[in-house]
PDB file of N, CA and C in Angstrom:
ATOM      1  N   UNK A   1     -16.709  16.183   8.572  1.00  0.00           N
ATOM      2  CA  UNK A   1     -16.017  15.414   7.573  1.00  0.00           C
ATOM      3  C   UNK A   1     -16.029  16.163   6.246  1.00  0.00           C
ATOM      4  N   UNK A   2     -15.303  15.884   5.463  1.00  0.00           N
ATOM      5  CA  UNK A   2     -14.587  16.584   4.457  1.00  0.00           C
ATOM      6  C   UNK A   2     -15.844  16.377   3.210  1.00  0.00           C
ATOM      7  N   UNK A   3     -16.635  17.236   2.357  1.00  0.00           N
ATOM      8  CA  UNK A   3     -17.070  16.459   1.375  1.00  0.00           C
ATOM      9  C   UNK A   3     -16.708  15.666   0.279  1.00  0.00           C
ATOM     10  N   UNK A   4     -15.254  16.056   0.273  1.00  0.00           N
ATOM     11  CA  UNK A   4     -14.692  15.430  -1.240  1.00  0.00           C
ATOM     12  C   UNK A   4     -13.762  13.824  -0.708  1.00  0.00           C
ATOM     13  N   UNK A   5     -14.272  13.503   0.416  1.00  0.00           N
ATOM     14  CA  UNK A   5     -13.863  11.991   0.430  1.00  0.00           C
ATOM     15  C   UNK A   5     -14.783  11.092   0.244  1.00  0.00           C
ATOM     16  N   UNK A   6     -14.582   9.959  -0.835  1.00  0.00           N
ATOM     17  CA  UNK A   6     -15.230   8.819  -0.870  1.00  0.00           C
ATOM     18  C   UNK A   6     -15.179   7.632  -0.131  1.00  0.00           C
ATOM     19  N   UNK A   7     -16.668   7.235   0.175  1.00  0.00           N
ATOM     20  CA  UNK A   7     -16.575   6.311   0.950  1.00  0.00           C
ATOM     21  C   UNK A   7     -17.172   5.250   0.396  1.00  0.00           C
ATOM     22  N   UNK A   8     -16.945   3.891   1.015  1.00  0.00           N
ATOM     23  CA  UNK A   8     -17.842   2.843   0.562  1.00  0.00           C
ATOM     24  C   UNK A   8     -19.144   3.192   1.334  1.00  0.00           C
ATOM     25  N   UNK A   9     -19.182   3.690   2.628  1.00  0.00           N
ATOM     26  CA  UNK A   9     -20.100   4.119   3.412  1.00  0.00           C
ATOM     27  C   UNK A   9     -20.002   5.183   3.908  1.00  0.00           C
ATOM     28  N   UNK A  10     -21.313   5.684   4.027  1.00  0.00           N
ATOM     29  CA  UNK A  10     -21.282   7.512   4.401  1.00  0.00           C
ATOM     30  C   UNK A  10     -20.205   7.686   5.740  1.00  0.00           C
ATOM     31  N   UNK A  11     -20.042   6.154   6.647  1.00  0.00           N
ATOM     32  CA  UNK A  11     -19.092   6.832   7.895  1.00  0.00           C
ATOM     33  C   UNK A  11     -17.873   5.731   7.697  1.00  0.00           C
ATOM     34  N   UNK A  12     -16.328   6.282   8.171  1.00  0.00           N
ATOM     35  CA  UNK A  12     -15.922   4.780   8.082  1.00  0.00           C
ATOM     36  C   UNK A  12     -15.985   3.620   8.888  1.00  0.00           C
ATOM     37  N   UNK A  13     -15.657   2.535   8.570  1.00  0.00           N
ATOM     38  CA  UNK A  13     -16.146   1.442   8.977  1.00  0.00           C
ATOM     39  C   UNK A  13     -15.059   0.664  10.113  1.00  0.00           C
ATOM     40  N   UNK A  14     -16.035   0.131  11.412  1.00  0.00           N
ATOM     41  CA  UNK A  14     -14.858   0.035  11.978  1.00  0.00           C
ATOM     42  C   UNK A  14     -15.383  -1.881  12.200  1.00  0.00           C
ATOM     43  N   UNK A  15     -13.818  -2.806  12.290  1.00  0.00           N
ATOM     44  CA  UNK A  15     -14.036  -3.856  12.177  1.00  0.00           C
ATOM     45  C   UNK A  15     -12.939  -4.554  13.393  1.00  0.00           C
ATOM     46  N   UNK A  16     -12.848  -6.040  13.541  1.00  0.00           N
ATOM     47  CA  UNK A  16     -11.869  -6.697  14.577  1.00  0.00           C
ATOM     48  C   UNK A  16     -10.834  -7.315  13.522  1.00  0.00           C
ATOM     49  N   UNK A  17      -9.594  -6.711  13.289  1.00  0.00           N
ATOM     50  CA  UNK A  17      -8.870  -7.826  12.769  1.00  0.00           C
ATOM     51  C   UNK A  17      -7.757  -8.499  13.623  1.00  0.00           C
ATOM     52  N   UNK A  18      -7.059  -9.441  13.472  1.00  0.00           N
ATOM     53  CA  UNK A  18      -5.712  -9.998  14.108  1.00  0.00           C
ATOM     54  C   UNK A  18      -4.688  -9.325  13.714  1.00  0.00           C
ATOM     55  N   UNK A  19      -3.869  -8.836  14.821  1.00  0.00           N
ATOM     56  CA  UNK A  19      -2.676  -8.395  14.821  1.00  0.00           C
ATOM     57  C   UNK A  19      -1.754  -9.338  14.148  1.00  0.00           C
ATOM     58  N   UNK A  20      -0.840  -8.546  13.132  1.00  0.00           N
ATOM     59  CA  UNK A  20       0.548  -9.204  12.878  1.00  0.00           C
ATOM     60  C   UNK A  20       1.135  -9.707  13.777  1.00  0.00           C
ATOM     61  N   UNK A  21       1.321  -9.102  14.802  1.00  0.00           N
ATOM     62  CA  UNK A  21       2.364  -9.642  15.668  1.00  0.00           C
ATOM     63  C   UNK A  21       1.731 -10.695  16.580  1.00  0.00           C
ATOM     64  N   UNK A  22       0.915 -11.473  16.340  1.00  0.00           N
ATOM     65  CA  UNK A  22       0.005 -12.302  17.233  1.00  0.00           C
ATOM     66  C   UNK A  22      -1.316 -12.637  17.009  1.00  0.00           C
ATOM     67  N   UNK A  23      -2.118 -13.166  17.870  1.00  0.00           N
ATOM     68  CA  UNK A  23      -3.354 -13.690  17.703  1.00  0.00           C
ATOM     69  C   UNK A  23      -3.898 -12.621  18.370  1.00  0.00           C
ATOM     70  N   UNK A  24      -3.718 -11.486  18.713  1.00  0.00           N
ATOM     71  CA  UNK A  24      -4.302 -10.257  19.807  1.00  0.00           C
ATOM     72  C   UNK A  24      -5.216  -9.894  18.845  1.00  0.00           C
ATOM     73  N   UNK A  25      -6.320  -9.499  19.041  1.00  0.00           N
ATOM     74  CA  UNK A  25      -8.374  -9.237  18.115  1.00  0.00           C
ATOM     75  C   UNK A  25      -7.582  -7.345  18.179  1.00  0.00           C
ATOM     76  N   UNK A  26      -7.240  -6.866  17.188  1.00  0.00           N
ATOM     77  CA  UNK A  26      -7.235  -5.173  17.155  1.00  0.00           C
ATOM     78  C   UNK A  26      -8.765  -4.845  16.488  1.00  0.00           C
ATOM     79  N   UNK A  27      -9.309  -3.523  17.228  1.00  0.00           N
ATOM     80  CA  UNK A  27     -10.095  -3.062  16.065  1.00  0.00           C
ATOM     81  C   UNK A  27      -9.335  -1.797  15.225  1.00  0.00           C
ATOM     82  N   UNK A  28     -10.379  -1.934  14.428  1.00  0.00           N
ATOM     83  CA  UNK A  28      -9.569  -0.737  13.198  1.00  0.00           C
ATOM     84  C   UNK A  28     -10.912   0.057  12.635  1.00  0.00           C
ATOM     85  N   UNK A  29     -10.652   1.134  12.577  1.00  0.00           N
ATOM     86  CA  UNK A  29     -11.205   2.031  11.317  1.00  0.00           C
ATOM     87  C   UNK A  29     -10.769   1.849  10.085  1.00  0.00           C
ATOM     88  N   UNK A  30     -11.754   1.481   9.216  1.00  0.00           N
ATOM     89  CA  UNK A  30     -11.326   1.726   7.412  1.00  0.00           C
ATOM     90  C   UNK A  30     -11.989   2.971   7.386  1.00  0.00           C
ATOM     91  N   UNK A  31     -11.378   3.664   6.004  1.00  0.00           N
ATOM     92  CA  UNK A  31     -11.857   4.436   5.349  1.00  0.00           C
ATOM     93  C   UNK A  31     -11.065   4.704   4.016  1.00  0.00           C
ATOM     94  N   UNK A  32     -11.939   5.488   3.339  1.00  0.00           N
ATOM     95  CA  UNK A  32     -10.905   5.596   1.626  1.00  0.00           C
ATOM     96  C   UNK A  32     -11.185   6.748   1.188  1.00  0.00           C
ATOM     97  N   UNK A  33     -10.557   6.817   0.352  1.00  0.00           N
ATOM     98  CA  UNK A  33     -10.449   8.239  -0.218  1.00  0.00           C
ATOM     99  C   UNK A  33      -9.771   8.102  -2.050  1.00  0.00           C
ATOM    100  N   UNK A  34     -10.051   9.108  -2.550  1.00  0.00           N
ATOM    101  CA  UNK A  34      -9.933   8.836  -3.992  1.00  0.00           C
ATOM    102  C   UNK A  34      -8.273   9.720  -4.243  1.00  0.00           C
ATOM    103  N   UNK A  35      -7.229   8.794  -4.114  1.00  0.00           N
ATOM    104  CA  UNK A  35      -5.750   9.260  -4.225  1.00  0.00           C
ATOM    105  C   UNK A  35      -5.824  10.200  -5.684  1.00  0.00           C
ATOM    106  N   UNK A  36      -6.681  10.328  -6.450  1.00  0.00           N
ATOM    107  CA  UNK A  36      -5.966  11.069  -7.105  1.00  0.00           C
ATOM    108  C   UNK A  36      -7.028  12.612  -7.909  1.00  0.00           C
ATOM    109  N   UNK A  37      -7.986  12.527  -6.302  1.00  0.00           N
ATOM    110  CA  UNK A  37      -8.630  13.959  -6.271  1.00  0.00           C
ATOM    111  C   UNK A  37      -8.549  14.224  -4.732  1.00  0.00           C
ATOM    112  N   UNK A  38      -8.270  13.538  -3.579  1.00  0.00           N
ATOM    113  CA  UNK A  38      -8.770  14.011  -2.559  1.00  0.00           C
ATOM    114  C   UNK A  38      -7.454  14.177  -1.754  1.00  0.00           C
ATOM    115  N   UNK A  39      -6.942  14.624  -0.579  1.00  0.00           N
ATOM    116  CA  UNK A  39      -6.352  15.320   0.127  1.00  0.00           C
ATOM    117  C   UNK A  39      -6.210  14.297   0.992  1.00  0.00           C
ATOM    118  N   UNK A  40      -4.724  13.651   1.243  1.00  0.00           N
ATOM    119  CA  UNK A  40      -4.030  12.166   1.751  1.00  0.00           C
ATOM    120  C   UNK A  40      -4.625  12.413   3.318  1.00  0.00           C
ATOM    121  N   UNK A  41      -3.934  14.195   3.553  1.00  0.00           N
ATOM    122  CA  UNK A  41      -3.733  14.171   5.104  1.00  0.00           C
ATOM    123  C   UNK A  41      -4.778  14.792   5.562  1.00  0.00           C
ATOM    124  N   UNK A  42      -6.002  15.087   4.569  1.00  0.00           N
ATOM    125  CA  UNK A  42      -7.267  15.385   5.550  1.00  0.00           C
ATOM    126  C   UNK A  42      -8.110  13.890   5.302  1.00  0.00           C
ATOM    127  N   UNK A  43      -7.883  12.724   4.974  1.00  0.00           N
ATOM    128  CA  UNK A  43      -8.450  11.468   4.966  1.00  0.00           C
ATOM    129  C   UNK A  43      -8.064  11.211   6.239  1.00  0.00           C
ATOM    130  N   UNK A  44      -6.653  11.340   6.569  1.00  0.00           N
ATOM    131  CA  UNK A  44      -5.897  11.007   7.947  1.00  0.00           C
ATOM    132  C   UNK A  44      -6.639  11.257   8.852  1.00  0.00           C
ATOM    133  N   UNK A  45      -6.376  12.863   8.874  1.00  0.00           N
ATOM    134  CA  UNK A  45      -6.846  13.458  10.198  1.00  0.00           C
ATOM    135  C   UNK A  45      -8.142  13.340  10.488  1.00  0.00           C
ATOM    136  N   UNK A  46      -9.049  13.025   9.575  1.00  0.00           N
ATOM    137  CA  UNK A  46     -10.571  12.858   9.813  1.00  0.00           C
ATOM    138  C   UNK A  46     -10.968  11.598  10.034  1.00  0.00           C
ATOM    139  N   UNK A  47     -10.161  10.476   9.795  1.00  0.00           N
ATOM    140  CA  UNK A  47      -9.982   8.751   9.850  1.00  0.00           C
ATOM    141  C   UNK A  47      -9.679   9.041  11.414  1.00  0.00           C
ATOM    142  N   UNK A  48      -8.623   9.447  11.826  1.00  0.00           N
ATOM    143  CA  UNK A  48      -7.810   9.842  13.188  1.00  0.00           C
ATOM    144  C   UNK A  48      -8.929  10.170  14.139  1.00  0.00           C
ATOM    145  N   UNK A  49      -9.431  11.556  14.025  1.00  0.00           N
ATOM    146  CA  UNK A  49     -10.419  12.280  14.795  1.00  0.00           C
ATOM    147  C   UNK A  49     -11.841  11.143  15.118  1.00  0.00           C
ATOM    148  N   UNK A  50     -12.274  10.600  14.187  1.00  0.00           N
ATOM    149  CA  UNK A  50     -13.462   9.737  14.401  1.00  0.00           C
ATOM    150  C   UNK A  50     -13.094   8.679  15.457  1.00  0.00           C
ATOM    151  N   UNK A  51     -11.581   7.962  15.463  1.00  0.00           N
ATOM    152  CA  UNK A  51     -11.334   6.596  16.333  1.00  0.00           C
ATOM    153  C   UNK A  51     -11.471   7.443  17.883  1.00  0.00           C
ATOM    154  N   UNK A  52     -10.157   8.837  17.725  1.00  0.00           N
ATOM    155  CA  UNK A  52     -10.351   9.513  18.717  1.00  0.00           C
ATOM    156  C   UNK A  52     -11.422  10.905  20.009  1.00  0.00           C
ATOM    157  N   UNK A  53     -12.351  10.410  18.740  1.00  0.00           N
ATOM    158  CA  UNK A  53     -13.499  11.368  19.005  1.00  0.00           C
ATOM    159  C   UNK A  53     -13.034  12.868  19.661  1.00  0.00           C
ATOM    160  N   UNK A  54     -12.219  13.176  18.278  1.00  0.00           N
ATOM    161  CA  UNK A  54     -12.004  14.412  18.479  1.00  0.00           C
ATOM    162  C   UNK A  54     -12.507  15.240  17.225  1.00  0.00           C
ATOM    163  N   UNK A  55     -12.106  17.193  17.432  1.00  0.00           N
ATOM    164  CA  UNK A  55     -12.316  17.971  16.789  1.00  0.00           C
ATOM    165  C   UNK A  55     -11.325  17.724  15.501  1.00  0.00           C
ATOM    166  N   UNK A  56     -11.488  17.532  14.222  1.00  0.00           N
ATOM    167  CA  UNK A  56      -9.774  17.711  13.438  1.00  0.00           C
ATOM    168  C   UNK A  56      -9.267  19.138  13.853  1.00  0.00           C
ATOM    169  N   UNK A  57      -9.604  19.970  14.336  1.00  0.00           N
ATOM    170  CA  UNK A  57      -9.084  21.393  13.822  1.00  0.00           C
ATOM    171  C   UNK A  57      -8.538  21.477  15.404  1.00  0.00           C
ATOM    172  N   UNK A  58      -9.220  20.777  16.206  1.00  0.00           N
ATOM    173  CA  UNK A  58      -8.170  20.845  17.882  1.00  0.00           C
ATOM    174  C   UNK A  58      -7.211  19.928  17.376  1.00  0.00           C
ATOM    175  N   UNK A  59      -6.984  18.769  16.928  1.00  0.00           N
ATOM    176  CA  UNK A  59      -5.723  17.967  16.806  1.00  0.00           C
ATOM    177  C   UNK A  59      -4.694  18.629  16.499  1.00  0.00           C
ATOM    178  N   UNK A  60      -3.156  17.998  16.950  1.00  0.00           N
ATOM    179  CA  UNK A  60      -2.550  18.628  16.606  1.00  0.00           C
ATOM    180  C   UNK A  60      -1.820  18.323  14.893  1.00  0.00           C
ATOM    181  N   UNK A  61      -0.883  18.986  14.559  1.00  0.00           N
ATOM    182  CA  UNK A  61      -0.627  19.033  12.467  1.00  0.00           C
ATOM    183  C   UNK A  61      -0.597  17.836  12.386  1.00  0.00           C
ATOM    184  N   UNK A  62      -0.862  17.031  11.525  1.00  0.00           N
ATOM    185  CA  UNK A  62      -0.101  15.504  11.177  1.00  0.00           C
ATOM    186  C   UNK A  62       1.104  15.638  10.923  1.00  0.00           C
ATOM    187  N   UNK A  63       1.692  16.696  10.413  1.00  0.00           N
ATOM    188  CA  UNK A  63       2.893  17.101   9.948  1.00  0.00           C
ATOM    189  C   UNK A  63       4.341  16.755  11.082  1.00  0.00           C
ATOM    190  N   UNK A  64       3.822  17.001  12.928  1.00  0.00           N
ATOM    191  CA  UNK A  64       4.465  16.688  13.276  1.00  0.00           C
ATOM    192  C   UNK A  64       4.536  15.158  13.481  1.00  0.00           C
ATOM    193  N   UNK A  65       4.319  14.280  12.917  1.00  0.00           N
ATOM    194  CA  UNK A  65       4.015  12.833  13.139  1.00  0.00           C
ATOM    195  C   UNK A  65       4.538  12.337  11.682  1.00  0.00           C
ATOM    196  N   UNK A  66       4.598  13.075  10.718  1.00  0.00           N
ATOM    197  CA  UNK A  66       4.416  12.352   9.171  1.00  0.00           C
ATOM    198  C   UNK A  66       5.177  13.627   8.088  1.00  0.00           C
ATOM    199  N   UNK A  67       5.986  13.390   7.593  1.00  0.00           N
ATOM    200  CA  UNK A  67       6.032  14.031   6.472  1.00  0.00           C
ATOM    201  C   UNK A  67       5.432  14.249   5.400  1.00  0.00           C
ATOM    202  N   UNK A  68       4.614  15.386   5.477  1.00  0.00           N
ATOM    203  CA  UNK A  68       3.172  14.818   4.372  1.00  0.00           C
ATOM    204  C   UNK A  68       3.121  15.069   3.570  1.00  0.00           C
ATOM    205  N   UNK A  69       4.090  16.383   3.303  1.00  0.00           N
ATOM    206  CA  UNK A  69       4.289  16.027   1.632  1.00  0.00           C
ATOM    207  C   UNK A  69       4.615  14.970   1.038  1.00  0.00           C
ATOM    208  N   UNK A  70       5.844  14.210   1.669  1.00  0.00           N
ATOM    209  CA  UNK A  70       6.312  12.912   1.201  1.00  0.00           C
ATOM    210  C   UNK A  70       5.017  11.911   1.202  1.00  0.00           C
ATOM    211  N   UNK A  71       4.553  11.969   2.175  1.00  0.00           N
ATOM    212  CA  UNK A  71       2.876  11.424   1.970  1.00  0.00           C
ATOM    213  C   UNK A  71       2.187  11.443   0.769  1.00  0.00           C
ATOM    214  N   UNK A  72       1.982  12.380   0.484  1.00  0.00           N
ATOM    215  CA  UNK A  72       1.013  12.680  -0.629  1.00  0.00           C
ATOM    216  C   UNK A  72       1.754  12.270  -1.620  1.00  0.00           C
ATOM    217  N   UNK A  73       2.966  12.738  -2.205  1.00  0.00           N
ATOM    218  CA  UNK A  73       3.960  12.275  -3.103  1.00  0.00           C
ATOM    219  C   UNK A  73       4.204  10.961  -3.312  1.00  0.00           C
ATOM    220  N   UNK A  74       4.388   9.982  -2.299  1.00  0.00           N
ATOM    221  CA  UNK A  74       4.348   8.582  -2.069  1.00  0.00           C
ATOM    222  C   UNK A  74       3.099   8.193  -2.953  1.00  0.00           C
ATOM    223  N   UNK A  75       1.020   8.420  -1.970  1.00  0.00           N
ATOM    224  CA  UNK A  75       0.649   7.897  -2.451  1.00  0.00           C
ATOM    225  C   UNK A  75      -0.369   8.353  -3.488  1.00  0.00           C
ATOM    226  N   UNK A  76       0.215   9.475  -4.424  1.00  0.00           N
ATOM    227  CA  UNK A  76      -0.258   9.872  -5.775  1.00  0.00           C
ATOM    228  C   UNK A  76       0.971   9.642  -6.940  1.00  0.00           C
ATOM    229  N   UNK A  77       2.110   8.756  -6.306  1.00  0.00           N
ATOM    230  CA  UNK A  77       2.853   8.540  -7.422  1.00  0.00           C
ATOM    231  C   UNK A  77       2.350   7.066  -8.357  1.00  0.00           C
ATOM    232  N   UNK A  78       2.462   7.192  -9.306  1.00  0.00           N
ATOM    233  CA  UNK A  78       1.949   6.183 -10.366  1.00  0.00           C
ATOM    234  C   UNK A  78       2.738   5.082  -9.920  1.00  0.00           C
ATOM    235  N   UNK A  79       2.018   3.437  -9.986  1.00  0.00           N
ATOM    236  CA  UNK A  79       2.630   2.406  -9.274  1.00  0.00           C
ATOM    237  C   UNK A  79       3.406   1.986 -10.453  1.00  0.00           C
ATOM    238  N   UNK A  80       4.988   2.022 -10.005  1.00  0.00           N
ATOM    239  CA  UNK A  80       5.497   0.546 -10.965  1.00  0.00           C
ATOM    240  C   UNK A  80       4.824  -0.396 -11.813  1.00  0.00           C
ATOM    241  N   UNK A  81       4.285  -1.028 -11.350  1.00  0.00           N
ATOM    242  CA  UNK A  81       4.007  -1.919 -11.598  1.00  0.00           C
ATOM    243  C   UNK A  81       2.191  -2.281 -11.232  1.00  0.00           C
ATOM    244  N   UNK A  82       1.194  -2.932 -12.034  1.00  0.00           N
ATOM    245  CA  UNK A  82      -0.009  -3.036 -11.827  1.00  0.00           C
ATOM    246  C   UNK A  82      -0.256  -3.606  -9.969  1.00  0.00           C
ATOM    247  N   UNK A  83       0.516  -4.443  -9.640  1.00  0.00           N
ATOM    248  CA  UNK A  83       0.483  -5.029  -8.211  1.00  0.00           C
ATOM    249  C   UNK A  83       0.713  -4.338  -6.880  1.00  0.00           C
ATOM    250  N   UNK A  84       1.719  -3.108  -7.627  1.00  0.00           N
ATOM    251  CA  UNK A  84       2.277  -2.597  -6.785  1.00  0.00           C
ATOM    252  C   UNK A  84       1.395  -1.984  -5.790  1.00  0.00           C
ATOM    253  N   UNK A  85       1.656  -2.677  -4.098  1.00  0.00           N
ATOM    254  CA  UNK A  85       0.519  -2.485  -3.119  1.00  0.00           C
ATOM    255  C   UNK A  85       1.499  -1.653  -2.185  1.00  0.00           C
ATOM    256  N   UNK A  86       1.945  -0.148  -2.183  1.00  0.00           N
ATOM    257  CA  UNK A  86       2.111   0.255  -1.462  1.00  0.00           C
ATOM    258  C   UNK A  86       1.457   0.903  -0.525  1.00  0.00           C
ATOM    259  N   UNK A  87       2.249   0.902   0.559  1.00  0.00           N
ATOM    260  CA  UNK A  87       1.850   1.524   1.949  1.00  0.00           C
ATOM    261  C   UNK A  87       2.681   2.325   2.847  1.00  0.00           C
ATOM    262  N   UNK A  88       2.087   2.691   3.494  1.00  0.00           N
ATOM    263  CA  UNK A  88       3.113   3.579   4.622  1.00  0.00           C
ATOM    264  C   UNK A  88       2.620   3.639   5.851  1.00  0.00           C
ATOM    265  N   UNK A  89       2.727   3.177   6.884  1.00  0.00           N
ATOM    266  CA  UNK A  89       1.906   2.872   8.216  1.00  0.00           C
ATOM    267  C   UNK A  89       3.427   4.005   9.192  1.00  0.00           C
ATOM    268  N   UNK A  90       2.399   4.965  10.084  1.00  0.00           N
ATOM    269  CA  UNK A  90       3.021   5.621  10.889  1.00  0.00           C
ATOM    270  C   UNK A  90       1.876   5.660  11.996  1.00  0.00           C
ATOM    271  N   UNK A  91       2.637   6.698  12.955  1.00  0.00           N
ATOM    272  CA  UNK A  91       1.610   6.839  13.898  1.00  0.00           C
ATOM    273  C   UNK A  91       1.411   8.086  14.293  1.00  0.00           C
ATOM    274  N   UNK A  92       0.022   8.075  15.066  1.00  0.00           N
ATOM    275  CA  UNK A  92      -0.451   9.616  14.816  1.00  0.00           C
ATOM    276  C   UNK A  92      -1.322   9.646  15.853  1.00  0.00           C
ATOM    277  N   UNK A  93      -1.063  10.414  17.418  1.00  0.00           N
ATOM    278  CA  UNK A  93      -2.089  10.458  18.492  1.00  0.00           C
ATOM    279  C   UNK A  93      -2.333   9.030  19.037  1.00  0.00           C
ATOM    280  N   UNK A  94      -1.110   8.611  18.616  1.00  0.00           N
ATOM    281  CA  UNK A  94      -1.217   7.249  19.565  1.00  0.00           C
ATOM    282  C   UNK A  94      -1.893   5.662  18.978  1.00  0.00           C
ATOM    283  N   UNK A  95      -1.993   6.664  17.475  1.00  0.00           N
ATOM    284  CA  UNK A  95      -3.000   5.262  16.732  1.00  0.00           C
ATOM    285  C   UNK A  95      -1.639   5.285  15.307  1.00  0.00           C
ATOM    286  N   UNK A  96      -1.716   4.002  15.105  1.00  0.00           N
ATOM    287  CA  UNK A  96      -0.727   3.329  13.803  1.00  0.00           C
ATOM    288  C   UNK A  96      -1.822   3.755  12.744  1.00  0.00           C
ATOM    289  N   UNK A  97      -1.208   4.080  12.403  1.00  0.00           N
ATOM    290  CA  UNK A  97      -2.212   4.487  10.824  1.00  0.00           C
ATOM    291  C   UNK A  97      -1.519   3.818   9.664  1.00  0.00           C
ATOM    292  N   UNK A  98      -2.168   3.387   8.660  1.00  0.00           N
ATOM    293  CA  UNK A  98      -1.617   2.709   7.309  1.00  0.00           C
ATOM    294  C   UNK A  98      -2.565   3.482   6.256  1.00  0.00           C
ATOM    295  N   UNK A  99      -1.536   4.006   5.118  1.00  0.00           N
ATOM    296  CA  UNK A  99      -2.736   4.419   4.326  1.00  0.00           C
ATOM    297  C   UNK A  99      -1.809   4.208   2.853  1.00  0.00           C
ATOM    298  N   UNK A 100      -2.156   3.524   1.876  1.00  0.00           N
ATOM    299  CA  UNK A 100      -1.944   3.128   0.970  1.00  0.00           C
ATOM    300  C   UNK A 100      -2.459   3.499  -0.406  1.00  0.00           C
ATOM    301  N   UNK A 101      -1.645   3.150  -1.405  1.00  0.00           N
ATOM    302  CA  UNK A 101      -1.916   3.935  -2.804  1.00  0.00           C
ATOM    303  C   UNK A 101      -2.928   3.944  -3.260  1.00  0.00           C
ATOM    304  N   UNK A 102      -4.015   2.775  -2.885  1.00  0.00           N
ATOM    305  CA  UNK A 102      -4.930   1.954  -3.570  1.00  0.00           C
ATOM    306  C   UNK A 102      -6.569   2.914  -3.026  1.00  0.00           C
ATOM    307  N   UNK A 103      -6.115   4.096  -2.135  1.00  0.00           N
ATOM    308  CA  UNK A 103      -7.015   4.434  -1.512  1.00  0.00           C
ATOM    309  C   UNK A 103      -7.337   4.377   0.073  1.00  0.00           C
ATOM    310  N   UNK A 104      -6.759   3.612   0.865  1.00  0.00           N
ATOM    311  CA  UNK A 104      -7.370   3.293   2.366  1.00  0.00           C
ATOM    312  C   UNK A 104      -6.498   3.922   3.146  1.00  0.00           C
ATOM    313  N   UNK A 105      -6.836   3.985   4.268  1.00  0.00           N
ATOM    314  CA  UNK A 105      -6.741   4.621   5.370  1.00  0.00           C
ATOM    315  C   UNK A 105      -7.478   3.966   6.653  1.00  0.00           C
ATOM    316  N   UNK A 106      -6.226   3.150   7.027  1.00  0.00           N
ATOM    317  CA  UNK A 106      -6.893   1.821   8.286  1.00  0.00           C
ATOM    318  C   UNK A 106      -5.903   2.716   9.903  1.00  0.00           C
ATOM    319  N   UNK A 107      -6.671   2.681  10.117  1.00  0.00           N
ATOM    320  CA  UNK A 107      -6.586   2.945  11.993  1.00  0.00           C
ATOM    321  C   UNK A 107      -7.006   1.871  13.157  1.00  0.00           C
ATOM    322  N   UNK A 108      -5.936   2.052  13.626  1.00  0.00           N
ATOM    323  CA  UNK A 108      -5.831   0.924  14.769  1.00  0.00           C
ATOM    324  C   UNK A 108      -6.701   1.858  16.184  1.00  0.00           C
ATOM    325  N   UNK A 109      -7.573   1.230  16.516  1.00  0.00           N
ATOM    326  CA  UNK A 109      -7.821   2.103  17.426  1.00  0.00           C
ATOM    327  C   UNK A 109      -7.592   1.466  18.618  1.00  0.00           C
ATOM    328  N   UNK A 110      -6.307   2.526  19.384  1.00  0.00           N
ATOM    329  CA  UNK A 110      -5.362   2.486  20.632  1.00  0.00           C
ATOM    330  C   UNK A 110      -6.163   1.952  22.157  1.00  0.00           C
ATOM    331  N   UNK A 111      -5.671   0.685  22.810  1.00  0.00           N
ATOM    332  CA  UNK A 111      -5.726   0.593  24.051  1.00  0.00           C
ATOM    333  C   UNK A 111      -7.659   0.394  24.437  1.00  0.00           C
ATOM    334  N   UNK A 112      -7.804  -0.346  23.403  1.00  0.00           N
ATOM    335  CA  UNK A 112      -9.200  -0.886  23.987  1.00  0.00           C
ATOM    336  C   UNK A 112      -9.024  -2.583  24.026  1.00  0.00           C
TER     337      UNK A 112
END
């Protein structure tokens, strides 16, 4: 793991929430990162690698999954507005990822 990501906890945290689309129990990985020192798409790939208990450096780019510059650009641009709760949820190795301005980086972790 990367040293320059912040966490609320040294690992991220994984929890049961309810799916949007239903009453179905998903679990998820949280994790966060500080949008406006740390690196969007190595929060990803290291959020990613932990659900999937993989290497980051065997995975393959996020790049083919995400436009990441537009990523990063998205969530280091200054919000409109104080409320403004943006997000961008894609998917990546089979897991929906959401990672938002405010810092987080939530992973659905796939098919359990």
């Amino acid at each position: 793991m990367s040293d320059n990501l912040t966490r609320s906890d040294s690992n991220p945290t994984q929890s049961s929430d309810h799916s949007p689309a239903g009453n179905d129990v998903t679990e998820v990985v949280h994790d966060r990162f500080d949008a406006s020192d740390d690196s969007v798409v190595v929060a990803v790939v290291e959020t990613v690698a932990t659900v999937v208990d993989r290497d980051p450096l065997e995975m393959p780019p996020l790049f083919e999954s995400v436009d990441t510059e537009a990523l990063e650009t998205l969530v280091r641009s200054p919000p409109r507005d104080r409320d403004s709760r943006l997000e961008v949820t894609f998917s990546y190795l089979d897991c929906p990822v959401t990672v938002s301005a405010r810092g987080d980086v939530v992973v659905e972790v796939p098919g359990r």
